[in-house]
Protein backbone atom coordinates (compact mmCIF):
# COMPACT_ATOMS: atom_id res chain seq x y z
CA UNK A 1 39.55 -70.09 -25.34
CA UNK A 2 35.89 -69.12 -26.76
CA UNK A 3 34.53 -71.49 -29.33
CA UNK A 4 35.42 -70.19 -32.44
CA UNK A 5 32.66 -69.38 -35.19
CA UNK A 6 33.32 -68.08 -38.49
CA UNK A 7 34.13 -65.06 -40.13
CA UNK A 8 32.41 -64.35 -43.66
CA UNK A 9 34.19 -62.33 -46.21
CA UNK A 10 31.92 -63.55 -49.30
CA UNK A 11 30.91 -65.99 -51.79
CA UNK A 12 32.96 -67.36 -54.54
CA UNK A 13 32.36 -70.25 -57.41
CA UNK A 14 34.22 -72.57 -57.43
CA UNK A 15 34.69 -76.49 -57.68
CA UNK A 16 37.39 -77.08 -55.05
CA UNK A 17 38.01 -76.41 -51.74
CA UNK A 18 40.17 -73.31 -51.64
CA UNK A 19 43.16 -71.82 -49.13
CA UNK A 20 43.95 -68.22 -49.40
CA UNK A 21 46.74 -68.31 -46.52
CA UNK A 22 46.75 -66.99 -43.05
CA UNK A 23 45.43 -63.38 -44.12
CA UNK A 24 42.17 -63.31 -42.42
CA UNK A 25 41.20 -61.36 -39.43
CA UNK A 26 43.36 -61.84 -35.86
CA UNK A 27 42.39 -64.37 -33.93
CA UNK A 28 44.81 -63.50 -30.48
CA UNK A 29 47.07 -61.64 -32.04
CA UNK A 30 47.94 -63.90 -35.28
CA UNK A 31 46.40 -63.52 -38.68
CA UNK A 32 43.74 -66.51 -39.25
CA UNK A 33 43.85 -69.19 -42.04
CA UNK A 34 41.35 -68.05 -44.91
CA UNK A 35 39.84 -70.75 -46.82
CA UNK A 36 36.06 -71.91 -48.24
CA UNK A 37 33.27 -73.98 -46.86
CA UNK A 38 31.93 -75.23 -50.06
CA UNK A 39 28.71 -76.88 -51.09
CA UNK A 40 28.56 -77.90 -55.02
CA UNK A 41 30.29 -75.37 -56.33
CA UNK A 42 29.28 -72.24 -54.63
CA UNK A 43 31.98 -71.51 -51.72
CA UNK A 44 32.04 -69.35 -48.76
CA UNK A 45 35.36 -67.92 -47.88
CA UNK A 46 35.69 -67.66 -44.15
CA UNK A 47 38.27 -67.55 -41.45
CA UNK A 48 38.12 -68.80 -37.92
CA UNK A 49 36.60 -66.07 -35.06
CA UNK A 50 35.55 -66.08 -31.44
CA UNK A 51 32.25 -66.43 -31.01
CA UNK A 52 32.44 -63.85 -27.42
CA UNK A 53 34.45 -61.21 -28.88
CA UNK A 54 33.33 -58.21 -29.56
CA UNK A 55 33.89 -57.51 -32.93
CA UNK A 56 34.14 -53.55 -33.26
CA UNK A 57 34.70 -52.04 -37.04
CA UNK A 58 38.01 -50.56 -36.12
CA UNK A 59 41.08 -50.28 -38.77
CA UNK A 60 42.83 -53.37 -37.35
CA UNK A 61 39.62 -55.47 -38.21
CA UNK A 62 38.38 -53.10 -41.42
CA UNK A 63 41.69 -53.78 -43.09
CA UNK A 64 42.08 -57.56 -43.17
CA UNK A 65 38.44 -57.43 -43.84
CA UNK A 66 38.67 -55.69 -47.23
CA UNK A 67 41.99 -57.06 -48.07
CA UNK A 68 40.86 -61.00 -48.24
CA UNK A 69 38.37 -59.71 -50.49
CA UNK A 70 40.28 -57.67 -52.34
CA UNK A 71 42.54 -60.10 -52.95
CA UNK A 72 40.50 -62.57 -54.29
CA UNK A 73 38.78 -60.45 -56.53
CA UNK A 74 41.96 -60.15 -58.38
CA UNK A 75 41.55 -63.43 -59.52
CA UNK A 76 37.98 -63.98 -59.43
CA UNK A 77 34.51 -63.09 -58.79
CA UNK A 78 33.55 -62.81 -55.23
CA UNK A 79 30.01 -61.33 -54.25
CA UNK A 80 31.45 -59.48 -50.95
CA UNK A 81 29.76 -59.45 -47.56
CA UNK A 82 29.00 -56.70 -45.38
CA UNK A 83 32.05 -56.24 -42.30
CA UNK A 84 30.83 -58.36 -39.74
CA UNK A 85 28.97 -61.13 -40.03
CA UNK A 86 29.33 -64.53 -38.12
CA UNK A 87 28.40 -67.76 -38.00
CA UNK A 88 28.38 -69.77 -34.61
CA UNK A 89 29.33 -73.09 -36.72
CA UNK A 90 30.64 -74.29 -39.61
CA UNK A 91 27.61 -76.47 -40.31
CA UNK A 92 25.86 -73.44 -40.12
CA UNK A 93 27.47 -71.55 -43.45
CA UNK A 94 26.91 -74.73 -44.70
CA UNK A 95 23.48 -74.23 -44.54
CA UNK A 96 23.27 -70.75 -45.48
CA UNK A 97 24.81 -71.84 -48.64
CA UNK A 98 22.44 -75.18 -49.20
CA UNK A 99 19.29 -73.09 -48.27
CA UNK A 100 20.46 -69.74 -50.81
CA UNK A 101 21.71 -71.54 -53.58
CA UNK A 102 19.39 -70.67 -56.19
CA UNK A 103 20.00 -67.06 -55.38
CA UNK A 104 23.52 -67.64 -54.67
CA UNK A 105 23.99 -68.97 -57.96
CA UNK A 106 22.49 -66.12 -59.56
CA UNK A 107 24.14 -63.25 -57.82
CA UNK A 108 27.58 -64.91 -59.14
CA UNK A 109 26.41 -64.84 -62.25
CA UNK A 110 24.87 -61.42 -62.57
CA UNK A 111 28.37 -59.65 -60.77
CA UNK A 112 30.66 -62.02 -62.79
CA UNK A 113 33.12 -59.88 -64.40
CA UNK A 114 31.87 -56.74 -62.81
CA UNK A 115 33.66 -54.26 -60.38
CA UNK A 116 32.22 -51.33 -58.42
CA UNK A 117 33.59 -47.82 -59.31
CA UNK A 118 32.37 -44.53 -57.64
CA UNK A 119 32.31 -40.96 -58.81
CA UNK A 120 31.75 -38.31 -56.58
CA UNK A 121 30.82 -34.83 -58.11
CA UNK A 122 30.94 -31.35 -55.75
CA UNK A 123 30.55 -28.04 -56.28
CA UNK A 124 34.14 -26.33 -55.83
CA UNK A 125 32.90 -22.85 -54.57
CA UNK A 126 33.45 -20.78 -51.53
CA UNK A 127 30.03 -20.32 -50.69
CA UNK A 128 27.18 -22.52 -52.09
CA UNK A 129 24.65 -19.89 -50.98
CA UNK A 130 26.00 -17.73 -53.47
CA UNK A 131 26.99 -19.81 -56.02
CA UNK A 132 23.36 -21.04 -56.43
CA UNK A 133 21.82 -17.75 -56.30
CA UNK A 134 24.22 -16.31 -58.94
CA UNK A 135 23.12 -19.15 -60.92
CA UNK A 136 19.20 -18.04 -60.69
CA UNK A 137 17.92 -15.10 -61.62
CA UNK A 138 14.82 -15.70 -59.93
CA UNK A 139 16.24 -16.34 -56.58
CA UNK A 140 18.92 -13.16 -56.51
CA UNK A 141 16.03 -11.29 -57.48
CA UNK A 142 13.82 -12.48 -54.05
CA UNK A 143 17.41 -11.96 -52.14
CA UNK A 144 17.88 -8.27 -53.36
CA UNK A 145 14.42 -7.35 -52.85
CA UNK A 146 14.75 -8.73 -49.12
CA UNK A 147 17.87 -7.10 -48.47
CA UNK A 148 17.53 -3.99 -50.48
CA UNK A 149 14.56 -2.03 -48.22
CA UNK A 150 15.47 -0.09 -45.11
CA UNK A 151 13.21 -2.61 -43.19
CA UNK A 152 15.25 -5.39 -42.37
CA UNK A 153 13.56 -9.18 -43.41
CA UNK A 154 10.94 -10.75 -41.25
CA UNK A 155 12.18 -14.05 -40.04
CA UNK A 156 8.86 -16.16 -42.19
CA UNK A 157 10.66 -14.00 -45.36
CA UNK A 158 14.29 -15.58 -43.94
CA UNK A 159 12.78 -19.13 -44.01
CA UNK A 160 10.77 -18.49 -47.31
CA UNK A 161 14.23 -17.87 -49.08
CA UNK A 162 15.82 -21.27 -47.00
CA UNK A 163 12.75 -23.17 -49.04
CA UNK A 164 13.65 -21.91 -52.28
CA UNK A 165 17.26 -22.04 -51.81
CA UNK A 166 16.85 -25.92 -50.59
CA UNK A 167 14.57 -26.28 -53.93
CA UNK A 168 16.99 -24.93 -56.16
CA UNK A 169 19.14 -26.90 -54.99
CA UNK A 170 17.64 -30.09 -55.12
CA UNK A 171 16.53 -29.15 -58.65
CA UNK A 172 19.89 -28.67 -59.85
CA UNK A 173 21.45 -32.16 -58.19
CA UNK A 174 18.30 -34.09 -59.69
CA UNK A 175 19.71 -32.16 -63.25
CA UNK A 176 23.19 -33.17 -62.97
CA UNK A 177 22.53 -36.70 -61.41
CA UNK A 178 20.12 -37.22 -64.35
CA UNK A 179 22.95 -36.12 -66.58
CA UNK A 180 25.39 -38.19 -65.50
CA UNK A 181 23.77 -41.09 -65.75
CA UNK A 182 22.35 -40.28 -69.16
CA UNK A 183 26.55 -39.95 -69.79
CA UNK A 184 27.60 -43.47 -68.30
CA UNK A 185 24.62 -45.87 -69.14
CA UNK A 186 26.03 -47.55 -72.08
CA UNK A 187 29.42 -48.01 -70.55
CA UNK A 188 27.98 -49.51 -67.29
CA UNK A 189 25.71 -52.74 -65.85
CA UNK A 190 23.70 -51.04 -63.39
CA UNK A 191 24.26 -47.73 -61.21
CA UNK A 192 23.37 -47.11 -57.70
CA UNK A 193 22.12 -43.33 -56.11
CA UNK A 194 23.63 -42.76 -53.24
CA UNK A 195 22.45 -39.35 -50.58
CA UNK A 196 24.77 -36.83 -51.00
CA UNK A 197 26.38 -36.49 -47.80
CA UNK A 198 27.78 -32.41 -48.04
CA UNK A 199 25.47 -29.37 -49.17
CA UNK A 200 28.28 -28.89 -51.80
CA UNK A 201 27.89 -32.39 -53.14
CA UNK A 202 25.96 -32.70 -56.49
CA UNK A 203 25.75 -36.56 -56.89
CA UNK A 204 27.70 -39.53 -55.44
CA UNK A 205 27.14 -42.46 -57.77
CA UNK A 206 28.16 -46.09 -57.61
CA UNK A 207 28.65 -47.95 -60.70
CA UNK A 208 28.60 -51.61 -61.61
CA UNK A 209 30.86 -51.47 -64.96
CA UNK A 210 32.14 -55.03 -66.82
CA UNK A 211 36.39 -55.16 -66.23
CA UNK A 212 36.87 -55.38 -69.87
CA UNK A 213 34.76 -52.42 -69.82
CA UNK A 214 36.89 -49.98 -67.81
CA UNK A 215 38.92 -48.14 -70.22
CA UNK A 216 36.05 -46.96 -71.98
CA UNK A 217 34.28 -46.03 -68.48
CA UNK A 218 37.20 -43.73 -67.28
CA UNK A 219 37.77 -42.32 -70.76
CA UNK A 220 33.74 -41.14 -71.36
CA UNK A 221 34.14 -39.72 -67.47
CA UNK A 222 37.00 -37.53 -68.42
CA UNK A 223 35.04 -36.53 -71.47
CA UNK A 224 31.85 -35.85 -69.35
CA UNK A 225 33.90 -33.91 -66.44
CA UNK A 226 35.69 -31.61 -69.52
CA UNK A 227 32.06 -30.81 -70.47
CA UNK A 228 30.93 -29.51 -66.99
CA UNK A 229 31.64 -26.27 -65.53
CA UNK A 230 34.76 -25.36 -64.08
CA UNK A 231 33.24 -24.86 -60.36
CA UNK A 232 32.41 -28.62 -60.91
CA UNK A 233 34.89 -31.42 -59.37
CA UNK A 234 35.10 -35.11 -60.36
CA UNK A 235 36.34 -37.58 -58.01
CA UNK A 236 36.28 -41.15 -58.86
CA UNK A 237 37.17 -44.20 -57.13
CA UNK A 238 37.66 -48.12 -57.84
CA UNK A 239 37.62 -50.65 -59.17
CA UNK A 240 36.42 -52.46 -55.76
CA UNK A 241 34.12 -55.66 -55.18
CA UNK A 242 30.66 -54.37 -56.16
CA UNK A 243 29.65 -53.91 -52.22
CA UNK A 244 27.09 -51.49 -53.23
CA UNK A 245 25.12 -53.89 -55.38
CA UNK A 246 24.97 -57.33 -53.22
CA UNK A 247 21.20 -58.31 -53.31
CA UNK A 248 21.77 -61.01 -51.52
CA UNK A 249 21.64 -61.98 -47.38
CA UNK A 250 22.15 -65.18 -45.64
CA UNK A 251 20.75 -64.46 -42.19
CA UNK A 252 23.30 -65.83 -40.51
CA UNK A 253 22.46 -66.40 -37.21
CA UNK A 254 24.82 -64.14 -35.87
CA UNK A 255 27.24 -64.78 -32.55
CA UNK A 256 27.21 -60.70 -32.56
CA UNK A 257 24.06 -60.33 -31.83
């Protein structure tokens, strides 16, 4: 059998060496002990993996993966790692830890408390095309002049109305993004932008909000989505280990590379 290395799920604090069960990811079939390398009191929680397999982000892997973590997080503060990273050693976490621990230290404390919640907002129309031009005058104006004449639009006229369209639509995410954020940044620590991955997406926001600070988040974002328009969708997600807001990286020498 391959030498086995070690998984990384996150950091933790804590003053005690620490086993979470055999919950980590499968090592030949069998779910592997997860417990913490620990240096003062700043602990990595890790579970034994093979050092020449392959490790692919498939379900089998992604859930065990998110699970440990989620677990933990029930109970504590854990500054979560990104799927896949592995040491060849033990010693070598070790050192991670010894060589990051001012930084360490301070990414605990600046996520202590905190959870990650997400809010997706899309435009619920058939045809954002439309839906953007009915919404300026200026641009249905260009469109029925194009469209209106017996001579049919020259394709620079075409790609003159793409370029306005694409502006107007930027414009009106930047709005609403703006907006939103106005909305939520008194009920939240920090909030991340993420690219909106659908033309009919108007923001996709991550948000780093205190746990005892939750009830007042989702309340104010079923005020805020009662305020938009009705062709507007909210869809929120969480609370999840602030993934979107780790500043931190070990460089691990990895056995996947």
């Amino acid at each position: 059998m391959a030498t086995a290395g070690r998984y990384l799920y996150g950091l933790i604090r804590t003053t005690e060496d620490r086993d979470f069960g055999a919950v980590g990811l499968p090592l030949l079939g069998t779910p592997t002990q997860v417990r913490t390398v620990r240096v003062g009191d700043i602990g990595a929680v890790v579970s034994e993996f093979p050092l020449k397999e392959r490790l692919l982000p498939l379900r089998k892997n992604l859930e065990p993966h998110n699970r440990v973590i989620r677990d933990i997080m029930a109970d504590m503060t854990i500054v979560p790692m990104a799927f896949g990273q592995v040491a060849r050693t033990e010693a070598e976490v070790a050192r991670a830890l010894r060589g990051n621990q001012k930084a360490i230290d301070a990414e605990l404390k600046r996520l202590d408390g905190k959870v990650e919640m997400t809010l997706r907002v899309l435009w619920d129309v058939p045809n954002i095309f439309e839906y953007v031009i009915g919404e300026d005058p200026e641009l249905a104006l260009v469109r029925d002049e194009m469209f209106g004449r017996s001579s049919p639009p020259t394709q620079g006229e075409k790609i003159n109305l793409g370029k306005m369209f694409e502006e107007r639509l930027a414009q009106s995410r930047r709005r609403d993004t703006d907006r939103l954020i106005g909305i939520f940044r008194q009920f939240v620590a920090e909030v991340k932008e993420n690219d909106p991955k659908d033309e009919k997406m108007v923001a996709h926001l991550s948000f780093l909000v205190q746990r005892d600070r939750l009830k007042a988040f989702e309340e104010k974002l079923f005020q805020a989505a009662a305020n938009f328009p009705d062709a507007y969708v909210f869809d929120y997600n969480g609370p999840w280990a602030p993934f979107s807001f780790v500043e931190i990286d070990l460089q691990l020498e990895s056995a996947q590379a």
